[in-house]
PDB file of N, CA and C in Angstrom:
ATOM      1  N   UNK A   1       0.173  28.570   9.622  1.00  0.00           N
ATOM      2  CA  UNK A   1      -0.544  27.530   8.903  1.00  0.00           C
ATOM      3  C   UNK A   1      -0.593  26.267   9.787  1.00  0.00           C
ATOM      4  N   UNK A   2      -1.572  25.580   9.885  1.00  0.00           N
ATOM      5  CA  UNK A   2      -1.726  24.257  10.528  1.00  0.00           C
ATOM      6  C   UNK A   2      -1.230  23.344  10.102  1.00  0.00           C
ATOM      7  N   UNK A   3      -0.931  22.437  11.045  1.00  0.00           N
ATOM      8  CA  UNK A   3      -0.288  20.876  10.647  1.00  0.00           C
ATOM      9  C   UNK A   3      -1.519  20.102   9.603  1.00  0.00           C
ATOM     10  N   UNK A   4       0.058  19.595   8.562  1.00  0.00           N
ATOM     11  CA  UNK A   4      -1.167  18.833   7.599  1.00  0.00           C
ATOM     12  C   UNK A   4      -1.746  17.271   8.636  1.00  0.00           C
ATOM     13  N   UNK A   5      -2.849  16.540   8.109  1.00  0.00           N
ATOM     14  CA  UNK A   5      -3.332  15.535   8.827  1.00  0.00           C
ATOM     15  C   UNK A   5      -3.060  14.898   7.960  1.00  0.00           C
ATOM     16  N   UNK A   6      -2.364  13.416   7.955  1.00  0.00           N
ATOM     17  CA  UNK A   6      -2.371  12.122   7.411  1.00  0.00           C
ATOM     18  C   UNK A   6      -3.989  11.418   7.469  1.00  0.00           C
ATOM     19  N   UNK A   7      -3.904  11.144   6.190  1.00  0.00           N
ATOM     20  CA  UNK A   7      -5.397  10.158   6.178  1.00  0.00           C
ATOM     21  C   UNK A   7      -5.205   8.868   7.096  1.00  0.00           C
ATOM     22  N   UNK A   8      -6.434   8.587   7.259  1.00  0.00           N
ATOM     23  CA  UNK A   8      -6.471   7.835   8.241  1.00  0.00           C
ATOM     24  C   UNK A   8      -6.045   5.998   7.689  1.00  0.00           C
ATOM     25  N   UNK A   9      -6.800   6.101   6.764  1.00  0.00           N
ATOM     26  CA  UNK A   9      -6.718   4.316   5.910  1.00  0.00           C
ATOM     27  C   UNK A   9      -5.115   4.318   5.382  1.00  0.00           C
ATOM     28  N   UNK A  10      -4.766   5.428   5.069  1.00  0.00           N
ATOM     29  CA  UNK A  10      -3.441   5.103   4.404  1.00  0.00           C
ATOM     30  C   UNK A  10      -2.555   5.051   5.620  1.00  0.00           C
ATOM     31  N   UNK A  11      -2.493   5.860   6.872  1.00  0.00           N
ATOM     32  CA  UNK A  11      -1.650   5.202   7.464  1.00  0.00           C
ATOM     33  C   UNK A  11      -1.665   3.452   8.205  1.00  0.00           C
ATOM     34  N   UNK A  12      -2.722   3.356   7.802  1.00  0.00           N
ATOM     35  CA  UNK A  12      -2.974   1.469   8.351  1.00  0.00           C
ATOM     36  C   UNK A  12      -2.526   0.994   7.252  1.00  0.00           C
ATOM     37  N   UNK A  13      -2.833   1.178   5.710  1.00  0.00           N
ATOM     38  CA  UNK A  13      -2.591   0.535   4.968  1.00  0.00           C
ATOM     39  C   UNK A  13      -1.056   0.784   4.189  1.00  0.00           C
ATOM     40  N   UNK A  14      -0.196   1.773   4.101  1.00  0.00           N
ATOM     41  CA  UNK A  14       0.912   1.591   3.726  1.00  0.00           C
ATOM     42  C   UNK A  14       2.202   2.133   4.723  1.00  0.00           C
ATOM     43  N   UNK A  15       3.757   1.454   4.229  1.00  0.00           N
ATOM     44  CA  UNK A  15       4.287   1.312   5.388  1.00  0.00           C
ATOM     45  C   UNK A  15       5.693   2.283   4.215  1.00  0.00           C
ATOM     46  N   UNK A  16       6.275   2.852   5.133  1.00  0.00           N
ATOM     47  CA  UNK A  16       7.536   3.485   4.652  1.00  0.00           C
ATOM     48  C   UNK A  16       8.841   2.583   4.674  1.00  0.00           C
ATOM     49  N   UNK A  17       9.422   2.152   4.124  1.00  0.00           N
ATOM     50  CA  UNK A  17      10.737   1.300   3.903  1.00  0.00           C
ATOM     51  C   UNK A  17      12.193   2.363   4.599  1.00  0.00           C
ATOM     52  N   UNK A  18      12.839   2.092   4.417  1.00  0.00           N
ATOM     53  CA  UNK A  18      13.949   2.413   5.164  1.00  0.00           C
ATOM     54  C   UNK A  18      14.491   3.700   4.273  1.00  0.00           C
ATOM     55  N   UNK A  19      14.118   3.146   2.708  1.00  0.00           N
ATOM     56  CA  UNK A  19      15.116   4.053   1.958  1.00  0.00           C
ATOM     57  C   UNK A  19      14.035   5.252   1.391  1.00  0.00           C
ATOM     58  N   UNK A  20      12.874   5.323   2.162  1.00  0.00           N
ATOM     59  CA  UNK A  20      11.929   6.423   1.597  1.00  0.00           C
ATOM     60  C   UNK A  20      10.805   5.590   0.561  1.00  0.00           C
ATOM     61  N   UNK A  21      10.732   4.410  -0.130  1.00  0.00           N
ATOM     62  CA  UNK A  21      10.042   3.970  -0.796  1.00  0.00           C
ATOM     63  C   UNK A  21       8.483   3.387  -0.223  1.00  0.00           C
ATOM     64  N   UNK A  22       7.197   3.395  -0.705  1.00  0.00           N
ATOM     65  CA  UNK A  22       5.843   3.266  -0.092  1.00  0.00           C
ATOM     66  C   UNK A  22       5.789   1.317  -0.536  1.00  0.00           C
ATOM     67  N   UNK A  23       5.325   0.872   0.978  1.00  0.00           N
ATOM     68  CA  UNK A  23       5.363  -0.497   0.706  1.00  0.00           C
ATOM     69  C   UNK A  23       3.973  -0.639   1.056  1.00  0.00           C
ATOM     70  N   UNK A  24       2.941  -1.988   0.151  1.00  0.00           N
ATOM     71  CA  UNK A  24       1.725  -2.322   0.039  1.00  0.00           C
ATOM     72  C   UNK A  24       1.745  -3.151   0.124  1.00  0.00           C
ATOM     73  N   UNK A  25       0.561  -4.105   0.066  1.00  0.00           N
ATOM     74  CA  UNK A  25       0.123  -5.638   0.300  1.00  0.00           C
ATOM     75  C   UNK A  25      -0.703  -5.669  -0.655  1.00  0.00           C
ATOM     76  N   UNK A  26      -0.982  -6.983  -1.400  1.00  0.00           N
ATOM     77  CA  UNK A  26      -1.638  -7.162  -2.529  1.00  0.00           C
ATOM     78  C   UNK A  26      -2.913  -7.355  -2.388  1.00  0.00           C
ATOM     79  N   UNK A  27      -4.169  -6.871  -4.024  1.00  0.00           N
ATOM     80  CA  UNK A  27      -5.220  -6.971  -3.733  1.00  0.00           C
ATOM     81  C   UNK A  27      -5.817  -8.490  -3.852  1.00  0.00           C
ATOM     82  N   UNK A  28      -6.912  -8.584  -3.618  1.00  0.00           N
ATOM     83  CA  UNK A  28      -8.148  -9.667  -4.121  1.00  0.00           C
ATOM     84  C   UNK A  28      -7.541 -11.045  -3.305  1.00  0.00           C
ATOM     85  N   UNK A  29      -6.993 -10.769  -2.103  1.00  0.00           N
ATOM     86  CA  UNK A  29      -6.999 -11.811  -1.200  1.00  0.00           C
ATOM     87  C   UNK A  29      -7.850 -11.898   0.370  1.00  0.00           C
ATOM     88  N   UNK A  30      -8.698 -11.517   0.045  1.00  0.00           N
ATOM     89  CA  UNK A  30      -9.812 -10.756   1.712  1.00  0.00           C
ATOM     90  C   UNK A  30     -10.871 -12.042   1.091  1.00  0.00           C
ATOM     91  N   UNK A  31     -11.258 -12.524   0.376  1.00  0.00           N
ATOM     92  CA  UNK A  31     -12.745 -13.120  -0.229  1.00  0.00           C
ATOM     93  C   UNK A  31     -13.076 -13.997  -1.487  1.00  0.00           C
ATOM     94  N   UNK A  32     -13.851 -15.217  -1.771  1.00  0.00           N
ATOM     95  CA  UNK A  32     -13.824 -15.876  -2.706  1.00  0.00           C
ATOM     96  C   UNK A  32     -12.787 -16.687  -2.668  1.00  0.00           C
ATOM     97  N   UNK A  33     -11.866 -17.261  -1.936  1.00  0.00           N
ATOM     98  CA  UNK A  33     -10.472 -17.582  -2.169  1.00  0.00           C
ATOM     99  C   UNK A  33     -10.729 -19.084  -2.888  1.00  0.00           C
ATOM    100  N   UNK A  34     -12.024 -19.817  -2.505  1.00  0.00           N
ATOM    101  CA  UNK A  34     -11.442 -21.581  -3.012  1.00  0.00           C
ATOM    102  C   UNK A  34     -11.972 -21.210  -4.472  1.00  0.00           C
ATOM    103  N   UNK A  35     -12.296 -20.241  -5.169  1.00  0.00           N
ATOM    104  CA  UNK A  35     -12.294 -20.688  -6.962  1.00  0.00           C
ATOM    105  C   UNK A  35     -10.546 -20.023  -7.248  1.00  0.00           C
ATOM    106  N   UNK A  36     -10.144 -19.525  -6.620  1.00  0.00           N
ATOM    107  CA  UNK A  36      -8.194 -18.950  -6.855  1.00  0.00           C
ATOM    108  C   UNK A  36      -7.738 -20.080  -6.460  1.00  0.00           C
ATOM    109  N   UNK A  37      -6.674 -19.917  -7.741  1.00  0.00           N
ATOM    110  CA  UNK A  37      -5.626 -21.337  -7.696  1.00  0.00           C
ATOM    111  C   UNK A  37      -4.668 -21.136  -6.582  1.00  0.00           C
ATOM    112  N   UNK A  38      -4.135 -22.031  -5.865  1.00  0.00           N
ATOM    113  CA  UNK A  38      -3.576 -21.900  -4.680  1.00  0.00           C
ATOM    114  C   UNK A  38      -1.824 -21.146  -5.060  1.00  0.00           C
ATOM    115  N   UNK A  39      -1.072 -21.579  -6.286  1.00  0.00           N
ATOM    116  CA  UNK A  39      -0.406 -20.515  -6.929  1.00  0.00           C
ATOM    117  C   UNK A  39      -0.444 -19.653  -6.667  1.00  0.00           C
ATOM    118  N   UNK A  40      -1.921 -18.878  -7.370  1.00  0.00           N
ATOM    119  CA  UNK A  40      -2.363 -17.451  -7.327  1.00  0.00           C
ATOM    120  C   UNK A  40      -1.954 -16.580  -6.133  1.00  0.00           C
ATOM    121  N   UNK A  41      -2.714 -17.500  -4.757  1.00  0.00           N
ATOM    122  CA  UNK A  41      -2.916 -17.031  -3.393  1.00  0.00           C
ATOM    123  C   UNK A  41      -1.940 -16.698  -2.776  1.00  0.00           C
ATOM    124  N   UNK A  42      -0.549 -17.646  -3.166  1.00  0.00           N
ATOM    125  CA  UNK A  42       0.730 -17.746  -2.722  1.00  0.00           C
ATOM    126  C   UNK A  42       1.437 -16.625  -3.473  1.00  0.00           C
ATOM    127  N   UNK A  43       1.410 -15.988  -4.656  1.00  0.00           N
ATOM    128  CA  UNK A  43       2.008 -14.717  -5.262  1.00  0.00           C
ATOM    129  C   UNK A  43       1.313 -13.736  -4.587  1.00  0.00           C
ATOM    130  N   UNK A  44       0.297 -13.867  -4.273  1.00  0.00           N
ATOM    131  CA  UNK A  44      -0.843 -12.661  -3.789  1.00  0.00           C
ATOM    132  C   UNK A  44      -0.162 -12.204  -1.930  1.00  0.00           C
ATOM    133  N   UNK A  45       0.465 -13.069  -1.697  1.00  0.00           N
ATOM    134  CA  UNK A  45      -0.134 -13.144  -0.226  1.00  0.00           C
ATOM    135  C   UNK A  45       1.671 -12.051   0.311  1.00  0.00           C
ATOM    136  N   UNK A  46       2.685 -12.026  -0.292  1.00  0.00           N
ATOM    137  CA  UNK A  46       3.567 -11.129  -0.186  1.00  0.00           C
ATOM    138  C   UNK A  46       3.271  -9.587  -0.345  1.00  0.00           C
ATOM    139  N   UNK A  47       4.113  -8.492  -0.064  1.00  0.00           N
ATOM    140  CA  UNK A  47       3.886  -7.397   0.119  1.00  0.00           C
ATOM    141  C   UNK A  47       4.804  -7.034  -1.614  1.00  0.00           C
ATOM    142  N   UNK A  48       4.934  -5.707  -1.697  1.00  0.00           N
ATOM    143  CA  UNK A  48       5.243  -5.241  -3.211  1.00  0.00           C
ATOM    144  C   UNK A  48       5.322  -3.515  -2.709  1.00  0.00           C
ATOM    145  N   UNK A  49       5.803  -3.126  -3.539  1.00  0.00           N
ATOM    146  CA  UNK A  49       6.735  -1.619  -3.273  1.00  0.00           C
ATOM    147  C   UNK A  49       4.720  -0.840  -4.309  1.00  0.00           C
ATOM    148  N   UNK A  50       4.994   0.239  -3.788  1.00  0.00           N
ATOM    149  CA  UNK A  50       3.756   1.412  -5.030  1.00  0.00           C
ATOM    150  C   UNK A  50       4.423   1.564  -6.416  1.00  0.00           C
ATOM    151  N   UNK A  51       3.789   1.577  -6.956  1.00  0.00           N
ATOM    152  CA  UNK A  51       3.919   2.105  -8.629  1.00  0.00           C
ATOM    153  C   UNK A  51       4.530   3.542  -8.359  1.00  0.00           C
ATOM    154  N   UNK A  52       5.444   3.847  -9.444  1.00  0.00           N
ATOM    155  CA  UNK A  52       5.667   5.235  -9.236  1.00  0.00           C
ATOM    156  C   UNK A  52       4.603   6.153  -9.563  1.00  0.00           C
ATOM    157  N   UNK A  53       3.972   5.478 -10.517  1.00  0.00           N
ATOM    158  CA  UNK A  53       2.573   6.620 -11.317  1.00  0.00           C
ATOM    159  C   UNK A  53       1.225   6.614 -10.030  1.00  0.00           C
ATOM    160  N   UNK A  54       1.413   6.253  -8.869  1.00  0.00           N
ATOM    161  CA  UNK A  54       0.295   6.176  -7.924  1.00  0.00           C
ATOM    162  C   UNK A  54       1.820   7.059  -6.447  1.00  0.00           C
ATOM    163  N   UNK A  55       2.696   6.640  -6.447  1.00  0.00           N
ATOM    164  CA  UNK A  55       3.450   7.303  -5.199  1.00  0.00           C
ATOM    165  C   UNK A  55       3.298   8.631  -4.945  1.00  0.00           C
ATOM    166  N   UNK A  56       3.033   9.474  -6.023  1.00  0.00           N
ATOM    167  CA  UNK A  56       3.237  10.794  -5.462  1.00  0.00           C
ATOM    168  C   UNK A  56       1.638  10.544  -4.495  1.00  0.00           C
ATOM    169  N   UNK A  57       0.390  10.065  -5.174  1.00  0.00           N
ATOM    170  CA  UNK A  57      -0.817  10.307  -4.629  1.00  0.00           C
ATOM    171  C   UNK A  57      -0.394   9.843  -2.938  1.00  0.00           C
ATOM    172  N   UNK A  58       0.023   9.051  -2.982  1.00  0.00           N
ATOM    173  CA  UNK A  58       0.082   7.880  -1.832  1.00  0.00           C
ATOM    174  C   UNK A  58       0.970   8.657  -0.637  1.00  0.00           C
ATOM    175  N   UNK A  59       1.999   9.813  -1.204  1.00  0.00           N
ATOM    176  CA  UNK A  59       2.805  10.334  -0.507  1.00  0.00           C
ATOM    177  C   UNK A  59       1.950  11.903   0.038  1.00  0.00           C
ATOM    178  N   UNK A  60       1.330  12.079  -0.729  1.00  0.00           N
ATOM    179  CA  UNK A  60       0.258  13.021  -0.433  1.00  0.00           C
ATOM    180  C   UNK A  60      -0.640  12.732   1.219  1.00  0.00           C
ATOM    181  N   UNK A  61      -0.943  11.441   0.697  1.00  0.00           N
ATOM    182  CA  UNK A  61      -2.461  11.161   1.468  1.00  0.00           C
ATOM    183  C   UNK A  61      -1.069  10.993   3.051  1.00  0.00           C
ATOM    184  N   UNK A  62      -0.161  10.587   3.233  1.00  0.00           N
ATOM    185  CA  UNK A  62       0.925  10.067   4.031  1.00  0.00           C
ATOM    186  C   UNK A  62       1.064  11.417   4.712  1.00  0.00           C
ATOM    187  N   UNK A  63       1.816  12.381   3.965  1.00  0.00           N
ATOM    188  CA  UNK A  63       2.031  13.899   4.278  1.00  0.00           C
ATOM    189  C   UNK A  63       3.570  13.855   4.322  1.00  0.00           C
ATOM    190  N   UNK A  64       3.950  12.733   2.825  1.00  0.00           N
ATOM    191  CA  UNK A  64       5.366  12.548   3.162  1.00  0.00           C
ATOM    192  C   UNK A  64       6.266  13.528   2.122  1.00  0.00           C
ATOM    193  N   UNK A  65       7.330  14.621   2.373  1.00  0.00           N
ATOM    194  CA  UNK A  65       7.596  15.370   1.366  1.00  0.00           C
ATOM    195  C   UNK A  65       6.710  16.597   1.105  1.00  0.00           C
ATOM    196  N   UNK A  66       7.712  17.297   0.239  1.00  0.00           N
ATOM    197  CA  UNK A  66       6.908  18.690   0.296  1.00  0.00           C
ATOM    198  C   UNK A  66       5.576  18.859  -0.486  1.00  0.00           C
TER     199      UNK A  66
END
């Protein structure tokens, strides 16, 4: 059987943590930014762990696990 291939966007876009967990960057900060309260931009602009109800997909597209 052939090697599985990792998608291509998900390996740019998410990063593996140390302890196995999928790390992301938040949406709706690329565009529109001066009607967002500068608050907003500043919660937005940190990274955040995957939902568990989206990780298995995310670990899929990765080729992480069986």
């Amino acid at each position: 059987m052939p090697k599985m291939k990792t998608h291509s966007r998900a390996k740019k876009t998410f990063k593996v943590t140390g302890s196995g967990k999928v790390k992301r960057f938040k949406a709706f900060k690329s565009h529109l930014l001066t009607k967002k309260a500068t608050s907003r931009k500043r919660h937005l602009r940190g990274s955040t762990l995957v939902n568990k109800t989206n990780s298995r997909m995310v670990n899929r597209l990765l080729c992480i696990g069986g």
